[in-house]
Protein backbone atom coordinates (compact mmCIF):
# COMPACT_ATOMS: atom_id res chain seq x y z
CA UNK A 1 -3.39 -11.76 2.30
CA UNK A 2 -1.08 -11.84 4.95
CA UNK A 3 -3.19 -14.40 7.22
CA UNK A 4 -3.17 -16.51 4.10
CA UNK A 5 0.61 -16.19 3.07
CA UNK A 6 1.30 -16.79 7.15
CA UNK A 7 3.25 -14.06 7.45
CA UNK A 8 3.72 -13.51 10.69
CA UNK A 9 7.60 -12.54 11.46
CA UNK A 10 9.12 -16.04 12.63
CA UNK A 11 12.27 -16.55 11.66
CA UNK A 12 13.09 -12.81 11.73
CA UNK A 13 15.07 -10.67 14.68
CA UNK A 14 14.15 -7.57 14.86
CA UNK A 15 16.12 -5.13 16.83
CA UNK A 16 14.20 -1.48 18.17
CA UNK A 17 16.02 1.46 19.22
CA UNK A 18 14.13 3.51 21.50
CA UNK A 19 13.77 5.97 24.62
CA UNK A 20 12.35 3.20 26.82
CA UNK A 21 9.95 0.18 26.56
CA UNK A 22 7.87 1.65 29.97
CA UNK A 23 5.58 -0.88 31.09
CA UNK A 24 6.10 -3.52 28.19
CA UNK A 25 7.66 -6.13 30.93
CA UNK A 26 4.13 -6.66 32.61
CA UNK A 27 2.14 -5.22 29.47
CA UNK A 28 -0.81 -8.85 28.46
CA UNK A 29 -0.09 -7.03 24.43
CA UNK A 30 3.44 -8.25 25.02
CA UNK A 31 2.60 -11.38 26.96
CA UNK A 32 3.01 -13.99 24.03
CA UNK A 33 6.14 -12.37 23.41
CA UNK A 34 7.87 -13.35 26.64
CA UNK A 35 6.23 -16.50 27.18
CA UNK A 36 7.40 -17.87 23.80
CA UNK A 37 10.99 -16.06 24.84
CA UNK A 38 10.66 -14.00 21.59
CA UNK A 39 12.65 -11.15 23.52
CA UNK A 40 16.23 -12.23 23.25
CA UNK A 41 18.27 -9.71 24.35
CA UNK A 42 17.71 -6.33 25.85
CA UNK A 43 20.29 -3.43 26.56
CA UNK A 44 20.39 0.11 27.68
CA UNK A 45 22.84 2.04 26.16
CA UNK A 46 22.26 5.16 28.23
CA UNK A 47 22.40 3.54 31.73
CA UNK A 48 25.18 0.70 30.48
CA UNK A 49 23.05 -2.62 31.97
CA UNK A 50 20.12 -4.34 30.49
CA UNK A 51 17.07 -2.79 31.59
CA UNK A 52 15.00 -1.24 29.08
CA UNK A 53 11.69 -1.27 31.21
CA UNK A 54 11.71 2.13 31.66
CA UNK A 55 12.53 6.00 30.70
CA UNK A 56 9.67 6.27 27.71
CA UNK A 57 6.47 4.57 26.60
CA UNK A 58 7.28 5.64 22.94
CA UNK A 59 9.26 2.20 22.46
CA UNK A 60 6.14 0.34 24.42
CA UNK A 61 4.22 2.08 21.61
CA UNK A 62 6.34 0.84 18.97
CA UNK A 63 6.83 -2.52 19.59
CA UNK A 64 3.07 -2.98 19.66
CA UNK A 65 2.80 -1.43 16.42
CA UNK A 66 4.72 -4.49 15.06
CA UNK A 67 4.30 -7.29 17.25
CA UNK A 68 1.52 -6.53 20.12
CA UNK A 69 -1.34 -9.08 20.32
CA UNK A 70 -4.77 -8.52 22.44
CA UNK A 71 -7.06 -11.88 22.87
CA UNK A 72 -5.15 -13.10 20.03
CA UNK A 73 -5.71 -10.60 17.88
CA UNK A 74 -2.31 -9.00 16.08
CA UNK A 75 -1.76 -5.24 16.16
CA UNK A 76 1.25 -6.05 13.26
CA UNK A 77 3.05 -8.31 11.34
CA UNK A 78 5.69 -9.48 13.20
CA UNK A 79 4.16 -11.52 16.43
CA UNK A 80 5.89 -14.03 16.07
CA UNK A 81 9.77 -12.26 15.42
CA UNK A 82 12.37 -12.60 17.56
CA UNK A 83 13.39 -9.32 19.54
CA UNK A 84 16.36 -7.51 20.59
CA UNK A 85 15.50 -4.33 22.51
CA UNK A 86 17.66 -1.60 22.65
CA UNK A 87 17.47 1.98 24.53
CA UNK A 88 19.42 4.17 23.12
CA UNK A 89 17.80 7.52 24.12
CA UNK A 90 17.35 9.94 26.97
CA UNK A 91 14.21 11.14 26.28
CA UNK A 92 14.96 13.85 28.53
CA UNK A 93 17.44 15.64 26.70
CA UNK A 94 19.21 15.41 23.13
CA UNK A 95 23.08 15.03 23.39
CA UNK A 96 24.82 13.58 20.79
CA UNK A 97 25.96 10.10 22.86
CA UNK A 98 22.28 9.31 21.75
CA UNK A 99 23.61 9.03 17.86
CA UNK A 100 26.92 7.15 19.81
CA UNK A 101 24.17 4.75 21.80
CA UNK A 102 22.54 3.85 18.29
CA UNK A 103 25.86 3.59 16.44
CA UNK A 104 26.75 0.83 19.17
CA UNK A 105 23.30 -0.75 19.53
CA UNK A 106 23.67 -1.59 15.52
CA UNK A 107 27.26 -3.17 16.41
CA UNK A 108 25.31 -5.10 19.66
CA UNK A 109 22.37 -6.22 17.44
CA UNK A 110 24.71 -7.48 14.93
CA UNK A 111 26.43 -9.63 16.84
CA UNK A 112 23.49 -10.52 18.00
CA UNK A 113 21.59 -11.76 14.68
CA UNK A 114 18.82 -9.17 13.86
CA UNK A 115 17.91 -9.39 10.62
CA UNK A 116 15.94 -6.10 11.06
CA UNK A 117 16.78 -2.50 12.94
CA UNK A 118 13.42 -0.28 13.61
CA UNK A 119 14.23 3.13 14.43
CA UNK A 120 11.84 5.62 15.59
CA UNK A 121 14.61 8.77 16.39
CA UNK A 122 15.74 11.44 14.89
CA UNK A 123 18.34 14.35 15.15
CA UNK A 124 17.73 17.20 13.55
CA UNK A 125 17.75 21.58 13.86
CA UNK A 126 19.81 21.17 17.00
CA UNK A 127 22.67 19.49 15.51
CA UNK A 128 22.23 19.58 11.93
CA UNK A 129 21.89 21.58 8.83
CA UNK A 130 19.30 20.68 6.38
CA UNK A 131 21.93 19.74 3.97
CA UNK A 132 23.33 17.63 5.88
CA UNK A 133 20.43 15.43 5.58
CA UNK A 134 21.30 13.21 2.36
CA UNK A 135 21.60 10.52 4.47
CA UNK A 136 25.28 10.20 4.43
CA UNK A 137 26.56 12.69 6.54
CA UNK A 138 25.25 12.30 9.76
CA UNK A 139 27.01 10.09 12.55
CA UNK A 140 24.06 8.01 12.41
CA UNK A 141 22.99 7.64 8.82
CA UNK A 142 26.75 6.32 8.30
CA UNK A 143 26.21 4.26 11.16
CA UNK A 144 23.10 2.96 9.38
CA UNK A 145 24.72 2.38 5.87
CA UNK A 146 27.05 0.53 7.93
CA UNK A 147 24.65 -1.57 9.37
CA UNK A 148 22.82 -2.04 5.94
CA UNK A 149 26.20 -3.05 3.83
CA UNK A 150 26.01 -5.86 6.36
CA UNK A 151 22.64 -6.88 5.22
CA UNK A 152 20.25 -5.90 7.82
CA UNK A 153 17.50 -3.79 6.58
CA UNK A 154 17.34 -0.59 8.61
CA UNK A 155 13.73 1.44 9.19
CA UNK A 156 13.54 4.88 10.42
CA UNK A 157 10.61 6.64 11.36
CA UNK A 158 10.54 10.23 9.50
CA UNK A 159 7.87 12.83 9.99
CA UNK A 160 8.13 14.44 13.59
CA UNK A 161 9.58 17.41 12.08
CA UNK A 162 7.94 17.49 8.81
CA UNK A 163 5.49 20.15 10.12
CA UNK A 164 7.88 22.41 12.14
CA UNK A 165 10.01 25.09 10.67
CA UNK A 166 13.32 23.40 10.31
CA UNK A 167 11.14 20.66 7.85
């Protein structure tokens, strides 16, 4: 239905907030991507300059999910979207300047046009209470609801931590 409808993410910018888009610079999945300058901005929020190449695959993994291609064959959706790229995550530790990065990335891809924020984090047992998770209460989730009241739709992965004991 999809092929038919051609729905395949252009005129959409999507921003993704991640540990680190390892590898995705020289990756052929991403290679329409940068040849059709789909990627419009990048920025890394933990290291304060604009290269995202690095510190994780997990974003790599992500962004194929929605917009890889291999011999022209989509792996999602979106191939055609515009990107903004954003790391907002040691993946090496957990502070709380990660919720700050992600707070500031959804100012940076406002200004920037994305019609779209995919997250794939989450903060949890090690600085929250269960409770506090009504989405509301958090740093982030108000961050979020921010950057929803302004009309971008926002997408977070949940389910890393469905199977643990904090749940």
């Amino acid at each position: 239905v999809w092929k038919e409808k051609n729905i395949n993410g252009n005129g959409i910018r999507v921003a993704i907030f991640d540990a680190g888009f390892s590898g995705a610079d020289k990756h052929p999945a991403f290679a329409h991507l940068h040849q059709k300058g789909r990627v419009i901005r990048t920025r890394d929020f933990v290291d304060k300059d604009s290269l995202v190449w690095h510190g994780s695959t997990h974003g790599t993994g992500v962004w194929s999910c929605i917009a890889g291609m291999v011999d022209s064959i989509p792996s999602g959706l979106a191939w055609d979207a515009e990107f903004l790229l954003a790391r907002t995550e040691n993946a090496a530790t957990e502070p709380f300047s990660e919720e700050e990065n992600w707070v500031a990335a959804a100012e940076w891809a406002d200004k920037h046009g994305a019609d779209i924020i995919n997250s794939s984090l989450g903060y949890t047992d090690k600085r929250y209470f269960t409770y506090q998770m009504d989405g509301k209460s958090t740093f982030v989730s108000r961050g979020a609801n921010l950057a929803a009241r302004k009309g971008m739709l926002v997408v977070n992965a949940a389910g890393n931590e469905g199977s643990g004991s904090w749940s």
